[in-house]
C-alpha atoms as a PDB file:
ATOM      1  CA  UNK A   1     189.450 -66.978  43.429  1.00  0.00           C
ATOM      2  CA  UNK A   2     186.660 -69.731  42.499  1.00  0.00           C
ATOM      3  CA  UNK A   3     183.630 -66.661  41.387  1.00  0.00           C
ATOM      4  CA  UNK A   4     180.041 -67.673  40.969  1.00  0.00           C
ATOM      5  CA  UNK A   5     177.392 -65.805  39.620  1.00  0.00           C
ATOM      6  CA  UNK A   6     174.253 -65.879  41.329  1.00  0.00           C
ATOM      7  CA  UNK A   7     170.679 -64.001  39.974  1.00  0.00           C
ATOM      8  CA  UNK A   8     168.274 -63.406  42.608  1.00  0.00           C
ATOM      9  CA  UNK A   9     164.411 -63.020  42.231  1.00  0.00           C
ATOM     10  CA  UNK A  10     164.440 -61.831  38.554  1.00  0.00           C
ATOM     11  CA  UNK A  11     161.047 -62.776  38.147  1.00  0.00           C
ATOM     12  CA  UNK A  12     157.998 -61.256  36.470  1.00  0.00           C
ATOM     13  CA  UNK A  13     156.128 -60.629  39.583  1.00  0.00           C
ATOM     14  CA  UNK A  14     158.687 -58.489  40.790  1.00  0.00           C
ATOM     15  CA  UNK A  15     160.087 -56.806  38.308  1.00  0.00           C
ATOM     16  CA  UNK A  16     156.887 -55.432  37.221  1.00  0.00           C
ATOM     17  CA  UNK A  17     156.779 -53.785  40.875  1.00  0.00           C
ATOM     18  CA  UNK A  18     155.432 -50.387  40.495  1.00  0.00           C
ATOM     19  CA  UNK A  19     158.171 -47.489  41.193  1.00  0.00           C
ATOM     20  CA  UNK A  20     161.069 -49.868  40.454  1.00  0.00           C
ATOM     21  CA  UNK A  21     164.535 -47.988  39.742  1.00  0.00           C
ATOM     22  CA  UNK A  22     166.292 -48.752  37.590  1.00  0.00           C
ATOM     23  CA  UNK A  23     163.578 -49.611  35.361  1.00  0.00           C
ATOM     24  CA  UNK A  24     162.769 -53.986  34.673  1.00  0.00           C
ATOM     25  CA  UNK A  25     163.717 -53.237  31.313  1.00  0.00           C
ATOM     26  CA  UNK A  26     166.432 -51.707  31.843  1.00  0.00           C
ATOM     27  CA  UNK A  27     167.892 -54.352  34.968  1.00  0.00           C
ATOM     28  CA  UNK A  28     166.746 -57.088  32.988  1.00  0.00           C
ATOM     29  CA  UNK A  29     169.146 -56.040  30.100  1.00  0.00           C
ATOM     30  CA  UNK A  30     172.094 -55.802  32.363  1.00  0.00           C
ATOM     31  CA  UNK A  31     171.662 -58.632  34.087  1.00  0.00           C
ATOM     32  CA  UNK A  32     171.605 -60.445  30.756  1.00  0.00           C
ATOM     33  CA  UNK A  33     174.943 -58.828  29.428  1.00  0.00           C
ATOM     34  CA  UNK A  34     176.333 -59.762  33.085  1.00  0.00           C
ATOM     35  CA  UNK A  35     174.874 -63.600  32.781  1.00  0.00           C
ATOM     36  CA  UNK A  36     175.969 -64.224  29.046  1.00  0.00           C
ATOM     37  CA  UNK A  37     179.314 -62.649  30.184  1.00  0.00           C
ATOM     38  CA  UNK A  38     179.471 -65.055  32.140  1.00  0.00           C
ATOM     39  CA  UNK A  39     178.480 -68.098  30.239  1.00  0.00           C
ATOM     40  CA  UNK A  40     181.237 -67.463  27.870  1.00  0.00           C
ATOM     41  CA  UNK A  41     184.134 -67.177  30.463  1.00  0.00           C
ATOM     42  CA  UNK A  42     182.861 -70.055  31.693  1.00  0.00           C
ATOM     43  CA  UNK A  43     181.682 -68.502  35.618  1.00  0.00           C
ATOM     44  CA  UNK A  44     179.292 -71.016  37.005  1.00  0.00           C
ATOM     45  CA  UNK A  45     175.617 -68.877  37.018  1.00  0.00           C
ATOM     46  CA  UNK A  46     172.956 -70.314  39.810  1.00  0.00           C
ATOM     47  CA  UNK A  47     169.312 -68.447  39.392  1.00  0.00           C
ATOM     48  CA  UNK A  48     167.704 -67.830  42.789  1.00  0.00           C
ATOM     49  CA  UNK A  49     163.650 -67.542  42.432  1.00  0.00           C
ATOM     50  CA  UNK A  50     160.703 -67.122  44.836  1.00  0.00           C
ATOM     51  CA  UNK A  51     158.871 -69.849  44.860  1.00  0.00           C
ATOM     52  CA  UNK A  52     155.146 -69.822  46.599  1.00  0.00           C
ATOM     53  CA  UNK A  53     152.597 -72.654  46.525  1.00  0.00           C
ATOM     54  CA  UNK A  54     149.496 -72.156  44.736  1.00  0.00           C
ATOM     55  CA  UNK A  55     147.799 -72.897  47.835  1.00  0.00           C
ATOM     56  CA  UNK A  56     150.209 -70.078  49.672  1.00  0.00           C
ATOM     57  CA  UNK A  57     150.728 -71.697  53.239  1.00  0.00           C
ATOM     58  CA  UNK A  58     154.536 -71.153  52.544  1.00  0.00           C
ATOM     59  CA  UNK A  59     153.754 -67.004  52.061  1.00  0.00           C
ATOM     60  CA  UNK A  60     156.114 -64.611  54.532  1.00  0.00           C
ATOM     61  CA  UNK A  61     153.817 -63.937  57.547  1.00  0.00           C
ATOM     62  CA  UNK A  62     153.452 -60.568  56.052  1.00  0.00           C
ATOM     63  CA  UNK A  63     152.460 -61.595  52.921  1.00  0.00           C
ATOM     64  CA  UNK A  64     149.620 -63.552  54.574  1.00  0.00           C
ATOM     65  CA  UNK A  65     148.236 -60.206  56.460  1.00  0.00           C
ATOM     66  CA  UNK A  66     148.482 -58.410  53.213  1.00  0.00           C
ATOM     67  CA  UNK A  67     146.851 -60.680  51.571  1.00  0.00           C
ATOM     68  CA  UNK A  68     149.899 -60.513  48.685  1.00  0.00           C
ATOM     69  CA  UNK A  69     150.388 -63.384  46.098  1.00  0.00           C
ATOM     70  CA  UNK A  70     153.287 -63.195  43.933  1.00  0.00           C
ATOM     71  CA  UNK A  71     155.883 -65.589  42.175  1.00  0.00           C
ATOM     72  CA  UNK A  72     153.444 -68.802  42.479  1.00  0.00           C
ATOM     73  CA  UNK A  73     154.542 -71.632  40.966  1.00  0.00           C
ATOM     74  CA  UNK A  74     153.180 -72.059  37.555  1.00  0.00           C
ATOM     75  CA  UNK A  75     152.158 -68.664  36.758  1.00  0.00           C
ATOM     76  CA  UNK A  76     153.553 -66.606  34.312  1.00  0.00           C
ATOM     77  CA  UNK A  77     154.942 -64.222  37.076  1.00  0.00           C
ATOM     78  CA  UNK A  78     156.849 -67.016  38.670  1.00  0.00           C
ATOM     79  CA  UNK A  79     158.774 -66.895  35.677  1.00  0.00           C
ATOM     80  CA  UNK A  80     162.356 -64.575  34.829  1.00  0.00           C
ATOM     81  CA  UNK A  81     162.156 -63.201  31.431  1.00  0.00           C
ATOM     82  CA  UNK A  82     162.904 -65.126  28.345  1.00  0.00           C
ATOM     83  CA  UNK A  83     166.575 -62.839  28.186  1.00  0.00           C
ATOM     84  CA  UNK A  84     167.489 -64.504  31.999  1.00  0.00           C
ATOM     85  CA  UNK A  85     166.027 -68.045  31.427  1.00  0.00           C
ATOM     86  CA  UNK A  86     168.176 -70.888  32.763  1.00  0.00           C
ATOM     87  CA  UNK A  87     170.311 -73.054  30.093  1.00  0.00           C
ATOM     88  CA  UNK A  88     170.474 -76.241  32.025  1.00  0.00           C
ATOM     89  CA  UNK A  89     172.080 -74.103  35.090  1.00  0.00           C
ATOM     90  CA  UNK A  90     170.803 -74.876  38.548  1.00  0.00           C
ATOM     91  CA  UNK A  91     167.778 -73.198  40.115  1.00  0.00           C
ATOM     92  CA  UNK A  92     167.361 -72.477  43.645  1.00  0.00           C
ATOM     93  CA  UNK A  93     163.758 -72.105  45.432  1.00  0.00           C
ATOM     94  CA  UNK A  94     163.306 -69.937  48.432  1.00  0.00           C
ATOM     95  CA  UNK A  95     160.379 -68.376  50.173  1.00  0.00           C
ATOM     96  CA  UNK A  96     162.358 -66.249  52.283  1.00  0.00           C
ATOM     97  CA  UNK A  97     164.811 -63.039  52.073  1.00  0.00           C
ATOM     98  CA  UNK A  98     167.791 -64.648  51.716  1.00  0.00           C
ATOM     99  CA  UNK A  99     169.106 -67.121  48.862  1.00  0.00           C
ATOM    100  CA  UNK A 100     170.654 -69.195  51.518  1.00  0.00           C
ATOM    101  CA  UNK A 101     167.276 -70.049  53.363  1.00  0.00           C
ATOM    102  CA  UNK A 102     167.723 -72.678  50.976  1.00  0.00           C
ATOM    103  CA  UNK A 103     170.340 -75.407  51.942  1.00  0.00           C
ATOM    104  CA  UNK A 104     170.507 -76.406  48.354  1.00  0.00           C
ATOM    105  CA  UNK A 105     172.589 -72.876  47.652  1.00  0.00           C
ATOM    106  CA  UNK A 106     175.366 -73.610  50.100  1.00  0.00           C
ATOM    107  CA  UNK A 107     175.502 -77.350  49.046  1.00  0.00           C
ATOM    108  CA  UNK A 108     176.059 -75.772  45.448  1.00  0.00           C
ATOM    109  CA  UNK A 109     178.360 -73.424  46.064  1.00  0.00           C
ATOM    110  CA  UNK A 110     180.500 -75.699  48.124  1.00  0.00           C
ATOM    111  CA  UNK A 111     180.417 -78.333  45.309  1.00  0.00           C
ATOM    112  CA  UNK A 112     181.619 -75.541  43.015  1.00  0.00           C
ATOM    113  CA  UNK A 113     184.538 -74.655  45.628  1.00  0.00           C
ATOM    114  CA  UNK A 114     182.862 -70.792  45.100  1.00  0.00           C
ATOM    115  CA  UNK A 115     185.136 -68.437  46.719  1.00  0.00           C
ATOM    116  CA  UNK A 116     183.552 -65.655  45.520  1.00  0.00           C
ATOM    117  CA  UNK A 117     179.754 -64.545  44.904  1.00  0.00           C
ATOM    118  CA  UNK A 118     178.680 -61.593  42.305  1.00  0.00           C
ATOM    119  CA  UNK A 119     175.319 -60.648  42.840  1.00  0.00           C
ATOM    120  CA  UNK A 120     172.515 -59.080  40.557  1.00  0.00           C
ATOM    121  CA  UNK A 121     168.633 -59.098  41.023  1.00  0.00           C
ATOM    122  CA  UNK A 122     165.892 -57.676  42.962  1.00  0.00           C
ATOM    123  CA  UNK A 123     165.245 -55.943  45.548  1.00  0.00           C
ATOM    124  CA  UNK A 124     168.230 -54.293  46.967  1.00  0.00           C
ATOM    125  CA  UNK A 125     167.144 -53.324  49.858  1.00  0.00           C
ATOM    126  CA  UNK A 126     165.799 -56.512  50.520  1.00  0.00           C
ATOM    127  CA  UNK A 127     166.542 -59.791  49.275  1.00  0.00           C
ATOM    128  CA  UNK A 128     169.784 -59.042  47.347  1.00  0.00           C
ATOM    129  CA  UNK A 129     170.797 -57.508  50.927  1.00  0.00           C
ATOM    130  CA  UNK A 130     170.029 -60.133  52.967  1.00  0.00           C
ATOM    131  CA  UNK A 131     171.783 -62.765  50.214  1.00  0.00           C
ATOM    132  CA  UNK A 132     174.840 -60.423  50.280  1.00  0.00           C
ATOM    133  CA  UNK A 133     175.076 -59.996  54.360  1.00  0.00           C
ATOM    134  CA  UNK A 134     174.633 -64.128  54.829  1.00  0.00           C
ATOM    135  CA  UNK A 135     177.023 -64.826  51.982  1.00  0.00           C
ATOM    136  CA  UNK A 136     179.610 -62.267  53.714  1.00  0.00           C
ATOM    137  CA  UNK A 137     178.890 -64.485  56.921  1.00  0.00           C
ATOM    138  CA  UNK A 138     179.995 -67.502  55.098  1.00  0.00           C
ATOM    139  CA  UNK A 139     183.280 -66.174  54.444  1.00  0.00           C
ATOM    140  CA  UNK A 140     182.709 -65.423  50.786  1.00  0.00           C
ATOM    141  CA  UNK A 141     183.782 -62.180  48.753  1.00  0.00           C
ATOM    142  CA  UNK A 142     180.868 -60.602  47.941  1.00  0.00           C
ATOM    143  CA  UNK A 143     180.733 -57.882  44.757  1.00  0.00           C
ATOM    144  CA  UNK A 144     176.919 -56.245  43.582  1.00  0.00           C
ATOM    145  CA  UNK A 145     176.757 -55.768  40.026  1.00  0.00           C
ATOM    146  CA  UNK A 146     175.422 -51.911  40.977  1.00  0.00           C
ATOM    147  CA  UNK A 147     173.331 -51.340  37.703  1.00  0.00           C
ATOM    148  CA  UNK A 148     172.258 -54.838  37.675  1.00  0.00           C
ATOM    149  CA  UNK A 149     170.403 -54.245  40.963  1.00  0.00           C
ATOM    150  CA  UNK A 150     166.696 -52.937  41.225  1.00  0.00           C
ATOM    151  CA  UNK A 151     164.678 -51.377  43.985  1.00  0.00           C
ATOM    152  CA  UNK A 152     160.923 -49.854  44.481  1.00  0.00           C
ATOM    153  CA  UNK A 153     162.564 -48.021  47.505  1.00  0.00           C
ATOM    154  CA  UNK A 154     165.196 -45.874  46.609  1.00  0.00           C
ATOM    155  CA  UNK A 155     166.175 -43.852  49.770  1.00  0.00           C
ATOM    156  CA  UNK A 156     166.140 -47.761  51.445  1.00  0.00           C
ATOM    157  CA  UNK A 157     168.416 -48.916  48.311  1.00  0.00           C
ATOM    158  CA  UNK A 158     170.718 -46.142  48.958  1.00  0.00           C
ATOM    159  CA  UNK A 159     171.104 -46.413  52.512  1.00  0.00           C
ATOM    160  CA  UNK A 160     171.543 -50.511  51.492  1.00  0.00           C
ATOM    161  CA  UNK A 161     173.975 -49.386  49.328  1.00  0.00           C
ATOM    162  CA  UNK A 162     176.681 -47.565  51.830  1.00  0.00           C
ATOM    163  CA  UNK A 163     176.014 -50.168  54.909  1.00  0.00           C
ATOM    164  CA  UNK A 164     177.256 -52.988  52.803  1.00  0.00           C
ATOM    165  CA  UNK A 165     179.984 -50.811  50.594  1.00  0.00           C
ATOM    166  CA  UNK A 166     183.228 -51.404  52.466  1.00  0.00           C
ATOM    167  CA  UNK A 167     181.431 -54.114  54.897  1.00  0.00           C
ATOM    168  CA  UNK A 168     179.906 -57.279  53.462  1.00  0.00           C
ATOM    169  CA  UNK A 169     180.214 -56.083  49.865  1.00  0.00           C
ATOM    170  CA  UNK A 170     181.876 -54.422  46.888  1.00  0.00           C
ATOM    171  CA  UNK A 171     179.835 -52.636  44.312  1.00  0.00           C
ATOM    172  CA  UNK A 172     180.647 -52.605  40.518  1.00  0.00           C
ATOM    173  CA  UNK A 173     179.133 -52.338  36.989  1.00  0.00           C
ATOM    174  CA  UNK A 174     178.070 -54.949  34.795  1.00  0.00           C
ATOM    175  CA  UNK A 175     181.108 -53.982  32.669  1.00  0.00           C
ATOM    176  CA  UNK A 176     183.529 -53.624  35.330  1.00  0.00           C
ATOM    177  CA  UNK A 177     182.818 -56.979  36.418  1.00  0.00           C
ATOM    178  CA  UNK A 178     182.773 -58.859  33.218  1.00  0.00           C
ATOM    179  CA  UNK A 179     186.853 -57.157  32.993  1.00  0.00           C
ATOM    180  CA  UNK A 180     187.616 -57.974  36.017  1.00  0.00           C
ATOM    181  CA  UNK A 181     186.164 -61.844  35.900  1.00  0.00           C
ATOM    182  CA  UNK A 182     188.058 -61.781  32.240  1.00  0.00           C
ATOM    183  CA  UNK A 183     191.189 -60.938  34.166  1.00  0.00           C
ATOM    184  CA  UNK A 184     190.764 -63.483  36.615  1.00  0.00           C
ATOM    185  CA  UNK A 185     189.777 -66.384  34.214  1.00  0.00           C
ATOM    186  CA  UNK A 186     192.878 -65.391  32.092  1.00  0.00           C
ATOM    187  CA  UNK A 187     195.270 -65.260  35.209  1.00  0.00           C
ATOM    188  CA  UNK A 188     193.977 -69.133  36.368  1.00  0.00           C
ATOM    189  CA  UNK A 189     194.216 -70.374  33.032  1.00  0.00           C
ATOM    190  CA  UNK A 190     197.796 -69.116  33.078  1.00  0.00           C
ATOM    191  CA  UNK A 191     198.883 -70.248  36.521  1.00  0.00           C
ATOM    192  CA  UNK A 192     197.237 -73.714  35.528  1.00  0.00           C
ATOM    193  CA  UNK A 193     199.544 -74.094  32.105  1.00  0.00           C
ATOM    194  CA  UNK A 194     202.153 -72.841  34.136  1.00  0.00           C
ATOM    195  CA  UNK A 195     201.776 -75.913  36.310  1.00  0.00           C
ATOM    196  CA  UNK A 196     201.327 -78.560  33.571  1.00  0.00           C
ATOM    197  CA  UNK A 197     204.036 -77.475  31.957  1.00  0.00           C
ATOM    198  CA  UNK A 198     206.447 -77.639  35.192  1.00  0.00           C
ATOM    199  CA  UNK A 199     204.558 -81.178  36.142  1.00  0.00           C
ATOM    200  CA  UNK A 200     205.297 -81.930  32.332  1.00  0.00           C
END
């Protein structure tokens, strides 16, 4: 399996949204251990960010009736923290729920030849959900990095949680990830000199 890791709406603005569990600090730090995990066992990492115009004609309907700004381009709460920053890894803009309400995800993913999709961000119940269920749809294997994941609603993050457990999606620690992707990375690069050495 081809995995890809993909960070979803780790971004000031939301992070700092009031009642979040677990706390930013604390789902900023994971999903740092999980990205640099995955930097050095070389999994492609694509960051996923709300993107709004400072003019905000792109909002969510709903956004416009509450009168909401949040992740505008060129503010500081547009921005992830420094520990998730991008190191010349692509970035994907959405205004929507899901990641893939931007075409440039799925053209990414299929350049990659991503057969698999590990998740991490915020919000659970919302746009990490919706990102799961369409990347599901797409025929991908879909695992959540479960203490990677933040929420401001946690009976709606719970009930998230066991719909898409044993559906669209398979929930694991940061740590029980990074073994498992290890395992993985190790078992290609053996199949691979396996071949060369046949092919020889």
């Amino acid at each position: 399996m081809k995995p890809a890791l993909l960070l979803v709406d780790l971004q000031n603005d939301f992070l700092a949204t009031p009642g979040l569990e677990p706390p930013p600090n604390e789902v900023t730090e994971r999903a740092a251990r999980l990205l640099d995990g995955c930097r050095e066992l070389g999994v492609p990492a694509i960051h996923v960010q709300t993107t709004i115009s400072p003019d905000g004609h792109d909002r969510m309907p709903h956004w416009r009736r509450e009168d909401r700004w949040q992740c505008v381009a060129g503010t500081p709460g547009h921005e992830p923290p420094e520990a998730l920053r991008p190191r010349d890894e692509p970035m994907v803009d959405k205004t929507w729920f899901s990641a893939f309400s931007s075409p440039k995800l799925e053209e990414l993913l299929g350049a990659l030849g991503t057969e698999e999709l590990v998740l991490c961000g915020v919000h659970l119940h919302g746009c990490v959900r919706t990102t799961a269920i369409d990347a599901y749809q797409r025929g991908l294997e879909v695992w959540i990095a479960s203490d990677a994941v933040g929420s401001y609603d946690p009976l709606h993050a719970e009930v998230t949680r066991r719909y898409l457990e044993g559906r669209a999606a398979t929930f694991a620690t940061v740590d029980a990830l990074l073994e498992r992707l290890a395992k993985s990375r190790s078992s290609a690069r053996r199949r691979d000199s396996g071949s060369s050495a046949e092919t020889g």
